[in-house]
Protein backbone atom coordinates (compact mmCIF):
# COMPACT_ATOMS: atom_id res chain seq x y z
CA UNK A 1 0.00 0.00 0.00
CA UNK A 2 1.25 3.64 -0.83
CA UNK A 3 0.97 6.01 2.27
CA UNK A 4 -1.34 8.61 2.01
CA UNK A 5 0.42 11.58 0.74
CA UNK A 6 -0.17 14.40 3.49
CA UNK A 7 0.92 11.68 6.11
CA UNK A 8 4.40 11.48 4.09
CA UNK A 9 4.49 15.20 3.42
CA UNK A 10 4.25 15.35 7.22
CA UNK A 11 7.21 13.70 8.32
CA UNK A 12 9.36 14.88 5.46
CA UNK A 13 8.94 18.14 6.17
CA UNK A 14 11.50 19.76 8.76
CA UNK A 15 9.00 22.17 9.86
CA UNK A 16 6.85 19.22 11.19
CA UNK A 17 9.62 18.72 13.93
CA UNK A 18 9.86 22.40 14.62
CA UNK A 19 6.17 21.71 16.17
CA UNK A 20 6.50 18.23 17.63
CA UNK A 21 2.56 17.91 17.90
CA UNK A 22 2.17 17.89 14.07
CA UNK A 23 4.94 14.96 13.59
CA UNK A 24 3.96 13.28 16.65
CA UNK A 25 0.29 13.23 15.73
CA UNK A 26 0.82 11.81 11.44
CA UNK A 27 3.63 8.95 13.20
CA UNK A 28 0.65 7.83 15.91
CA UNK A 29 -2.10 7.54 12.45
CA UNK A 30 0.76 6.01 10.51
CA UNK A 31 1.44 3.58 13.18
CA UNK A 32 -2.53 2.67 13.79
CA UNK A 33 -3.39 2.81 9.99
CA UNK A 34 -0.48 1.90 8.25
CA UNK A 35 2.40 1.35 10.43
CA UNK A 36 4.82 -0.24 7.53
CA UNK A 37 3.81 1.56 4.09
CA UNK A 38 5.50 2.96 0.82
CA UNK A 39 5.58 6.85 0.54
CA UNK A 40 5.14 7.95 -2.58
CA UNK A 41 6.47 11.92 -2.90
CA UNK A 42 7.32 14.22 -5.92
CA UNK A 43 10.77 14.56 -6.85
CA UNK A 44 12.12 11.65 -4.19
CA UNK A 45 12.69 7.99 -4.65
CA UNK A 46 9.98 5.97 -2.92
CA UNK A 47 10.52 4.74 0.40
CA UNK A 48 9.10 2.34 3.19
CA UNK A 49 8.09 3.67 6.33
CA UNK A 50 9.24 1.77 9.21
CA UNK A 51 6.96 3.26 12.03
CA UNK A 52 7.19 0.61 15.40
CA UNK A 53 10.03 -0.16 17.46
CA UNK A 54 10.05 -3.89 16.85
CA UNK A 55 10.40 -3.56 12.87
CA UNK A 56 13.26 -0.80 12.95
CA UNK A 57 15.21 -3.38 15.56
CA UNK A 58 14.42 -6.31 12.70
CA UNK A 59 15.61 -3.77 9.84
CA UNK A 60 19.21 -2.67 11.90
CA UNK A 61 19.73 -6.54 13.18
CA UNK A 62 20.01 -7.59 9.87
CA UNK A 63 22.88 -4.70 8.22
CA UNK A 64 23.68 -7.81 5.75
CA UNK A 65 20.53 -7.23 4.06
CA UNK A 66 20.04 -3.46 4.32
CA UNK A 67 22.89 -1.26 3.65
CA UNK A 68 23.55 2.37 5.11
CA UNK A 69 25.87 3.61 2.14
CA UNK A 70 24.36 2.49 -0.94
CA UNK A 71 21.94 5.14 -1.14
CA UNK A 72 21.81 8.27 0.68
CA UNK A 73 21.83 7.39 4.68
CA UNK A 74 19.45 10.16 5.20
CA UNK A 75 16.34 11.81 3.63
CA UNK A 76 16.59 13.64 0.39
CA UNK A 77 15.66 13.91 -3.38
CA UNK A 78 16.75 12.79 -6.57
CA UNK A 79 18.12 16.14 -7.56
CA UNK A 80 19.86 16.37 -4.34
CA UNK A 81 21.57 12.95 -4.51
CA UNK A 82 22.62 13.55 -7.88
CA UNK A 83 24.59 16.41 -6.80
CA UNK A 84 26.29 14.72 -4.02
CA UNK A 85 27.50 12.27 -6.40
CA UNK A 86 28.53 14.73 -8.66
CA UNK A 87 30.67 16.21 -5.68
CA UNK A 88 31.67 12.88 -3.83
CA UNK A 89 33.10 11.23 -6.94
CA UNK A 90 29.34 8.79 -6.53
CA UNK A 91 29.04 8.92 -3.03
CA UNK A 92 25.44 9.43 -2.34
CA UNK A 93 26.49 10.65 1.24
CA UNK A 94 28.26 14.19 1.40
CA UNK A 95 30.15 13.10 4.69
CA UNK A 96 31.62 9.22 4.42
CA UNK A 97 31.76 8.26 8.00
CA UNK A 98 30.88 5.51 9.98
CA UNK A 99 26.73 5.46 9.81
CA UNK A 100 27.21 5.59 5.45
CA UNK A 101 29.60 2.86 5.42
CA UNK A 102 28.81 -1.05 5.28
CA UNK A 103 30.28 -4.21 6.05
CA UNK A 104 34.15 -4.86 6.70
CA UNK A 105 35.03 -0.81 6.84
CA UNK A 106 32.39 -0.45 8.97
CA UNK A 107 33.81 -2.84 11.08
CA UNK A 108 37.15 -1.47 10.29
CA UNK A 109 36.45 2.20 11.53
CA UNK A 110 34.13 1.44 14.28
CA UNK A 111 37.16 -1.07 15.55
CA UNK A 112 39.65 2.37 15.84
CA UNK A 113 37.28 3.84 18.38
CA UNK A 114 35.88 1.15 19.88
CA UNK A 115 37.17 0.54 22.67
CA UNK A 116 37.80 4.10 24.00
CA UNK A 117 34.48 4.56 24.66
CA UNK A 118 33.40 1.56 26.37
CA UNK A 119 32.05 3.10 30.17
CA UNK A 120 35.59 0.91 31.82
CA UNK A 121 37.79 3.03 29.28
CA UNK A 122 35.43 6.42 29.95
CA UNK A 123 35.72 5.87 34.68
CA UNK A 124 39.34 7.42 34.32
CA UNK A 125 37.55 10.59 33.06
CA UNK A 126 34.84 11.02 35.08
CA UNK A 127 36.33 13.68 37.61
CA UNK A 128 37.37 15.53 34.59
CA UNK A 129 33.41 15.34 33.11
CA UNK A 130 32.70 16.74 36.81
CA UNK A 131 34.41 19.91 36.61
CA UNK A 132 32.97 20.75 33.68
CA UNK A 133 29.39 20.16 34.63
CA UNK A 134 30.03 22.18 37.57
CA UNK A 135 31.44 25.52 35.69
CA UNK A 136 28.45 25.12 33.63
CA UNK A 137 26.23 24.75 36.92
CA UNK A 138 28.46 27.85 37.92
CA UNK A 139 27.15 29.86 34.73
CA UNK A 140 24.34 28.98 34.54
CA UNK A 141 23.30 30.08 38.52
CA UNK A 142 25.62 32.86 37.23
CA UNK A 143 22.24 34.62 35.42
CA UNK A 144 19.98 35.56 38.54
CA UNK A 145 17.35 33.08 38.21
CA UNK A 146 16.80 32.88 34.48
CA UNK A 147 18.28 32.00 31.80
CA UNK A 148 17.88 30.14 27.99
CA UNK A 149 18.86 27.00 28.91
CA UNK A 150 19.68 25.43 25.26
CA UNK A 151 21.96 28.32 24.43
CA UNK A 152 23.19 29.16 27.47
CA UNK A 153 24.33 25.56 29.04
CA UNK A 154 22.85 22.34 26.87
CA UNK A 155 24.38 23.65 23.70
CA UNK A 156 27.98 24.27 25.34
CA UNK A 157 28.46 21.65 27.87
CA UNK A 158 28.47 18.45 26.07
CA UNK A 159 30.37 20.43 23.19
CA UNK A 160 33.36 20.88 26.14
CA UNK A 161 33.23 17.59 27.36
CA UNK A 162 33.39 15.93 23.47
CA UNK A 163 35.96 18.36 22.49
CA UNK A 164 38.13 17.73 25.97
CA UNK A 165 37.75 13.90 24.86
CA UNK A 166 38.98 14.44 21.17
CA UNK A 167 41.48 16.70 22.12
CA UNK A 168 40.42 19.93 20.28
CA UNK A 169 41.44 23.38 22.04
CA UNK A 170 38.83 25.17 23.61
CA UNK A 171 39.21 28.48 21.72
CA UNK A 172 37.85 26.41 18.71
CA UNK A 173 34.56 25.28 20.55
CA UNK A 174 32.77 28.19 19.19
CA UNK A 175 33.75 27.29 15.40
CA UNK A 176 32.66 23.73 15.85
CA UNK A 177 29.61 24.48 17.54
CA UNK A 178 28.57 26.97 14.49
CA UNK A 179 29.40 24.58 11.79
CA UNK A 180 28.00 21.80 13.16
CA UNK A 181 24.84 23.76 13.87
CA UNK A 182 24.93 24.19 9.81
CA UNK A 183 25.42 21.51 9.18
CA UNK A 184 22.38 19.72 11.01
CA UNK A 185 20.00 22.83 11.11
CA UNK A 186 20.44 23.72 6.96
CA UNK A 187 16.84 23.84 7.12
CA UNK A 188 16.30 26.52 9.67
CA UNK A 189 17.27 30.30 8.66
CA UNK A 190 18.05 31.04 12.25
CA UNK A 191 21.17 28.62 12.29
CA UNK A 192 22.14 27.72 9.28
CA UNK A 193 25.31 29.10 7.06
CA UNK A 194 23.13 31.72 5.23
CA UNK A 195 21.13 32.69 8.11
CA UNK A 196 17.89 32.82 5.64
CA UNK A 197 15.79 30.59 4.28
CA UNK A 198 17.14 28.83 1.30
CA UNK A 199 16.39 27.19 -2.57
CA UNK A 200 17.51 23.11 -2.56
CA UNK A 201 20.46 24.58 -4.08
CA UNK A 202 21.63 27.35 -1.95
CA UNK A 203 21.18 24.69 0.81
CA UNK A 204 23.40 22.41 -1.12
CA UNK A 205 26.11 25.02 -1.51
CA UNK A 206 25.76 25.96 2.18
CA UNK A 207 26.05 21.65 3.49
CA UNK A 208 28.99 21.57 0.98
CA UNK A 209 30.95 24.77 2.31
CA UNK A 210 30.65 23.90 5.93
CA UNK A 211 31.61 20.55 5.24
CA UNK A 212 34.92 21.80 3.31
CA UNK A 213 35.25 24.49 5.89
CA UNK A 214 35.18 21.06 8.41
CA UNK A 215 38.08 19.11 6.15
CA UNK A 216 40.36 21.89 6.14
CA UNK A 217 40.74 22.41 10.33
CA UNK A 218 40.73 18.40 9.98
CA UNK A 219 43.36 18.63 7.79
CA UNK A 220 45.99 20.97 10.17
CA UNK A 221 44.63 18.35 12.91
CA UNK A 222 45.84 15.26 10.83
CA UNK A 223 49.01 16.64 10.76
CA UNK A 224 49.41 17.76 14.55
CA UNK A 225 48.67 14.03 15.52
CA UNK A 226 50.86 12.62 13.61
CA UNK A 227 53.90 14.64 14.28
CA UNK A 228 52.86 14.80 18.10
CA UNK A 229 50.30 11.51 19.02
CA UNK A 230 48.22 11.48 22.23
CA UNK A 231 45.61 8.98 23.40
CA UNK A 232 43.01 11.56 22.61
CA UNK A 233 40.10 10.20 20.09
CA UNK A 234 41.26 12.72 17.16
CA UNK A 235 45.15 11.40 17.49
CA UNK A 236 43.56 7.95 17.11
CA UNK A 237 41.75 8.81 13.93
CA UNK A 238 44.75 10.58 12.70
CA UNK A 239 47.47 7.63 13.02
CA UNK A 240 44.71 4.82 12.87
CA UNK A 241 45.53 2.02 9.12
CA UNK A 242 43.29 -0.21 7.99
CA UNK A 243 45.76 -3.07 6.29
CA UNK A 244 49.24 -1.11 6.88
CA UNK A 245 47.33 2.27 5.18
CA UNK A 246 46.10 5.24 6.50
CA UNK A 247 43.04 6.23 6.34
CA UNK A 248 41.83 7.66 3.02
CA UNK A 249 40.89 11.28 3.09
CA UNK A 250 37.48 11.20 2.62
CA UNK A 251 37.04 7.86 5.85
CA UNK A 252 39.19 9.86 8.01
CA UNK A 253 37.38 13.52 7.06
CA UNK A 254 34.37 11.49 7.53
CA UNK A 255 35.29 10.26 10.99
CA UNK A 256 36.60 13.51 12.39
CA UNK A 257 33.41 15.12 11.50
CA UNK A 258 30.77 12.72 12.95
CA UNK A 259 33.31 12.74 16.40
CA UNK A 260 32.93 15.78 16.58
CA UNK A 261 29.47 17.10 15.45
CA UNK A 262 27.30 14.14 16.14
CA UNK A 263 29.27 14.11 19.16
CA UNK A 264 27.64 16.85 21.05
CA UNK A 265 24.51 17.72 19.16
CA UNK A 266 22.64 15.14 20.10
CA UNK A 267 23.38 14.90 23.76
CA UNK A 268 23.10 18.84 23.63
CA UNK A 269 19.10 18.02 21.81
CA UNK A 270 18.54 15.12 24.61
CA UNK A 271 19.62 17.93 27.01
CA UNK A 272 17.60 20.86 26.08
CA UNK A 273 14.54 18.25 25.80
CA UNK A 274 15.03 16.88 29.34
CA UNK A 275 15.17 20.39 31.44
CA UNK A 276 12.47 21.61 28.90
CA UNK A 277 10.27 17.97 30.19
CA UNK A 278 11.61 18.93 33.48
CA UNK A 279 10.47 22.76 33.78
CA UNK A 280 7.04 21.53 32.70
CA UNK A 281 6.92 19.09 35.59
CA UNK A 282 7.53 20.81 38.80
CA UNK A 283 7.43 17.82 41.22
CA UNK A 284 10.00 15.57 38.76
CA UNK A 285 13.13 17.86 40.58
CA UNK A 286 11.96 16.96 44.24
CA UNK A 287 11.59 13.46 43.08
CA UNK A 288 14.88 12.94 41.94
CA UNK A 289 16.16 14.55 44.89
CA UNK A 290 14.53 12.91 47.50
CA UNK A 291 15.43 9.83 45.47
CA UNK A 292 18.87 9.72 43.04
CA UNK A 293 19.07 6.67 42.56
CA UNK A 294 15.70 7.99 40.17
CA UNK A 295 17.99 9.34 38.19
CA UNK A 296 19.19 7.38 35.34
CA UNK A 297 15.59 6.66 34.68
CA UNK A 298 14.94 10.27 34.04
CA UNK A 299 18.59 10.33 32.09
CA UNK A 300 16.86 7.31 30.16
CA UNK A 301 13.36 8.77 29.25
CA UNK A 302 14.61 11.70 27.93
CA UNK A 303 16.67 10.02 25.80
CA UNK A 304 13.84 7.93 24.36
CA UNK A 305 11.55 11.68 25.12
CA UNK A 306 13.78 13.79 23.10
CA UNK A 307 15.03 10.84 20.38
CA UNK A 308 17.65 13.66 18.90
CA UNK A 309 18.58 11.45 15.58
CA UNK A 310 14.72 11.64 13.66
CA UNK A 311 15.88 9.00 10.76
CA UNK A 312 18.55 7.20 9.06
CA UNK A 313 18.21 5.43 5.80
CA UNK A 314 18.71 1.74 5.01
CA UNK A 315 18.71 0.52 1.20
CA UNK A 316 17.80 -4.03 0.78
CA UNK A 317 20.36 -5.62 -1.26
CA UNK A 318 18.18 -8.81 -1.53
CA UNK A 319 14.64 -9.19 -1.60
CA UNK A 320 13.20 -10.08 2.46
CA UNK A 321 10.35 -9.55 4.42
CA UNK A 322 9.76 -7.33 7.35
CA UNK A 323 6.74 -7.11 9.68
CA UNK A 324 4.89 -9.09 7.07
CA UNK A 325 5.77 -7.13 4.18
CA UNK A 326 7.65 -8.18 0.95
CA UNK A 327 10.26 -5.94 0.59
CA UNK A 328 12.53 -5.97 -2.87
CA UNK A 329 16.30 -5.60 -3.25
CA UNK A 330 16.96 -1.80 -4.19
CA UNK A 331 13.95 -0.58 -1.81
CA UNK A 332 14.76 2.33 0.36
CA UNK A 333 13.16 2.11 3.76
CA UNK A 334 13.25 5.62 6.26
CA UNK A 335 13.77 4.06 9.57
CA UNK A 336 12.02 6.67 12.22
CA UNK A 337 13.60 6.60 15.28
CA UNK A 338 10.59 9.43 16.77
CA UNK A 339 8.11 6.80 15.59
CA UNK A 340 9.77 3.76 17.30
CA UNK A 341 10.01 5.70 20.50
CA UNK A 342 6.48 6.42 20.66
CA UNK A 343 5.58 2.64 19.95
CA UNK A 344 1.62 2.23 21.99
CA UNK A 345 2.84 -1.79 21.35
CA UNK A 346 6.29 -0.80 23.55
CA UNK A 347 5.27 2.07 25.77
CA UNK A 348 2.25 2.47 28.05
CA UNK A 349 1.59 6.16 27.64
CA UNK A 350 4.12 6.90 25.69
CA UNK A 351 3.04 10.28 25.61
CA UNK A 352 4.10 10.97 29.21
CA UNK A 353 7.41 11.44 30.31
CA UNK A 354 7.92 9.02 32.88
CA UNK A 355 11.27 7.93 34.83
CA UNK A 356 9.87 5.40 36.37
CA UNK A 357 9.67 2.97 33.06
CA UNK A 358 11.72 -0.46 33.54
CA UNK A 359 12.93 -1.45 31.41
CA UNK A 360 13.44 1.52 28.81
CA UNK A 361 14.14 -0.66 25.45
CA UNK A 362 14.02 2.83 23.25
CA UNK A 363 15.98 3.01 19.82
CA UNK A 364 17.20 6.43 19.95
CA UNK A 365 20.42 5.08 19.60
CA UNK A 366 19.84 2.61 16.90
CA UNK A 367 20.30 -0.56 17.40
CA UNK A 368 22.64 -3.85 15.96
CA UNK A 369 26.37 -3.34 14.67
CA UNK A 370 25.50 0.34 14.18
CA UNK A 371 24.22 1.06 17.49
CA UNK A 372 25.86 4.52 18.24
CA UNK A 373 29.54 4.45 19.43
CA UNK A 374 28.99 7.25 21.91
CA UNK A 375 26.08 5.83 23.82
CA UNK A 376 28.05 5.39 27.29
CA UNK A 377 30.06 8.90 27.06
CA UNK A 378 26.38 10.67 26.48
CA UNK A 379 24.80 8.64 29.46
CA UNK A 380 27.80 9.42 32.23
CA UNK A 381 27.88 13.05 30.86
CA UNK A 382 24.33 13.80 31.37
CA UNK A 383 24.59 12.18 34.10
CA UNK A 384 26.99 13.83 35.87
CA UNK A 385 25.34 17.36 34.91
CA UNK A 386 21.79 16.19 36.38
CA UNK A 387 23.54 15.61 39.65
CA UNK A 388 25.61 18.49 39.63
CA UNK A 389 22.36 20.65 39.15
CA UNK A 390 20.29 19.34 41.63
CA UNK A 391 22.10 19.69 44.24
CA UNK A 392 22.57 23.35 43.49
CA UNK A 393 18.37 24.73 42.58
CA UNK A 394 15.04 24.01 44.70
CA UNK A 395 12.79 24.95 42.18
CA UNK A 396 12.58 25.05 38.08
CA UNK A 397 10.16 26.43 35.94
CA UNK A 398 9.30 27.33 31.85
CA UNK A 399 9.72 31.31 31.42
CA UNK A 400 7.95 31.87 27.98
CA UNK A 401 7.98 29.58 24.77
CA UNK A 402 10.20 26.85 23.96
CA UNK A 403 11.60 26.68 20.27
CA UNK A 404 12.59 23.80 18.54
CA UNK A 405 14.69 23.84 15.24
CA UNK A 406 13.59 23.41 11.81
CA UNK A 407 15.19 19.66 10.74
CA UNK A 408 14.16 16.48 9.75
CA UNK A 409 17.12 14.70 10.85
CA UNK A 410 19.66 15.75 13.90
CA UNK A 411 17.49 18.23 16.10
CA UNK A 412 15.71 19.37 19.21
CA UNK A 413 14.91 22.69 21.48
CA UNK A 414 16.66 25.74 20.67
CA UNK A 415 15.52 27.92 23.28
CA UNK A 416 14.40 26.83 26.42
CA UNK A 417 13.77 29.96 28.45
CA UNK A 418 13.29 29.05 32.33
CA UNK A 419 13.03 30.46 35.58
CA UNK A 420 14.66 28.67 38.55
CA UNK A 421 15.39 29.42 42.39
CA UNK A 422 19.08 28.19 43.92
CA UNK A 423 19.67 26.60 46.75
């Protein structure tokens, strides 16, 4: 069956997730009505829906059968693609890093990384993580009881704590954090390169200059590594070979940029989404305080609340059959992570935001041999800030209108005003 078009127009659209009611409400009818569909839209290849929890955990289990690089690993149209191709040499994918790649270099790059951030090889730098929550917690009381909470401490405090762990100098933090913000947010004229709204094309131009703009500080880092090595995550991408070789440029571009923007955005989304959840929920703070051990529940459910990654992309290389459905070798299936989280089949009241659910099985980090790589450092860092805060405010509350970004694919709040009391 072909999903009915304003449904698909719906969650396509990156406006839809700048008002989380309108995206919410077409995945809950797409789920109920047709929860595993085609959508058929002008100008794009068709794709399959995957709506429920269950079939987007049977898609990623089996990365044999459905590929990440083969066509584009994220949303976009046949004019589009043909561009990137045009740029990449025929790489669908603008950026090749480690969620567009398949098979043995997956295995390959992941492997480099690995195990630095497994939570054993992540305990020697928890005191570190520590005293960076707490200067944030030490800004943030800094602003007399109010404050923008995205822009003022979720945006910059994972952004320290990723760049600490890669090794990149903090007088740079405010370059990454602006390109990356392009480079997910292309869509919204409040952060992205042009700081307007945008033709395909212009936003084309834009992806492609921040992500040169991205190779050439790689580049000088590339070469500081390898004259001067550290156990830092960039001086491992830097002197890491595959077979006795380097890295090729556009694997090691690739990884430096997903380290370092995916890296922090998404914790920073997850972030802004859990004080916003928070602020709207008065008794949740005395809760947790009366009770910590409460805690990673709530660092949990916003996880699964906020879900910061909307999509990837997976492409069948044979023909198989998911959640009863024959699908065909060359179909392109949109995997939708907000859907999955929001499963009625998974989730009593998945509406709610509740810390108290056990277990928590949510996909917002995918799932399989692709599950993200920096699950464990986003858990202890969030973590760490929610007890770092607690301790210090007695009261939290929304101050205005929260904002969320225009973006179909990496996003969240962008403004989370709120008023709060200290200790």
């Amino acid at each position: 069956m072909t999903l009915a078009t304003e449904l698909a127009q719906a969650i396509v659209d990156p406006r839809s997730y700048s008002q989380r009611e309108i995206v919410d409400a077409a995945f809950k009818k797409i789920r109920a009505e047709a929860p595993l569909d085609v959508a058929e839209l002008e100008g794009m290849d068709p794709f399959w829906v995957v709506s429920r929890a269950a079939d987007i955990k049977e898609v990623e289990r089996q990365a044999d059968i459905f590929h990440n690089g083969d066509k584009s690993t994220f949303l976009s149209n046949r004019e589009g693609e043909a561009k990137i191709k045009l740029l990449t040499g025929g790489d669908p994918n603008m950026i090749r890093s480690l969620v567009s790649v398949d098979g043995q270099e997956h295995r390959d790059l992941r492997g480099i990384v690995f195990p630095h951030v497994l939570p054993r090889a992540l305990r020697p730098l928890e005191e570190d993580i520590r005293d960076i929550a707490r200067e944030f917690v030490d800004l943030m009381l800094s602003h007399d009881g109010k404050c923008d909470f995205a822009t003022d401490v979720a945006f910059l405090y994972p952004l320290r704590v990723i760049m600490t762990v890669l090794g990149v100098p903090k007088e740079d933090e405010a370059f990454m954090l602006k390109l990356t913000q392009e480079l997910f947010n292309n869509a919204d004229p409040e952060l992205n390169r042009a700081g307007a709204e945008q033709t395909p094309e212009e936003a084309l131009k834009s992806l492609w200059e921040t992500a040169m703009e991205l190779e050439n500080y790689f580049q000088a880092v590339t070469e500081k590594f390898r004259a001067n090595p550290t156990t830092h995550i960039n001086s491992l991408i830097a002197n890491a070979k595959i077979n006795g070789e380097y890295l090729n440029h556009r694997q090691m571009m690739g990884y430096y940029i997903i380290a370092a923007t995916a890296g922090h955005d998404t914790t920073s989304n997850t972030t802004a989404g859990a004080m916003w959840a928070l602020a709207e929920r008065p008794h949740l703070l005395k809760q947790m305080q009366d009770k910590p051990e409460l805690l990673n529940g709530f660092v949990e459910e916003s996880i699964r609340w906020e879900t910061p990654v909307k999509h990837f992309m997976r492409s069948a290389v044979s023909d198989t059959e998911i959640g009863g459905k024959a699908i065909k070798a060359g179909d392109w299936l949109m995997l939708a992570y907000q859907s999955g989280n929001r499963d009625e089949s998974v989730w009593s009241d998945p509406f709610e935001f509740r810390i108290d659910r056990d277990p928590n099985p949510h996909v917002a980090f995918g799932y399989g041999v692709h599950v993200c790589l920096g699950q464990h450092l986003a858990r202890l860092e969030m973590k760490i800030l929610w007890e770092e805060l607690f301790k210090r405010i007695k009261a939290v509350e929304m101050d205005g209108k929260g904002e969320r970004t225009i973006s179909n694919f990496v996003c969240g709040p962008k403004h989370v005003p709120i008023r709060f009391t200290a200790q």
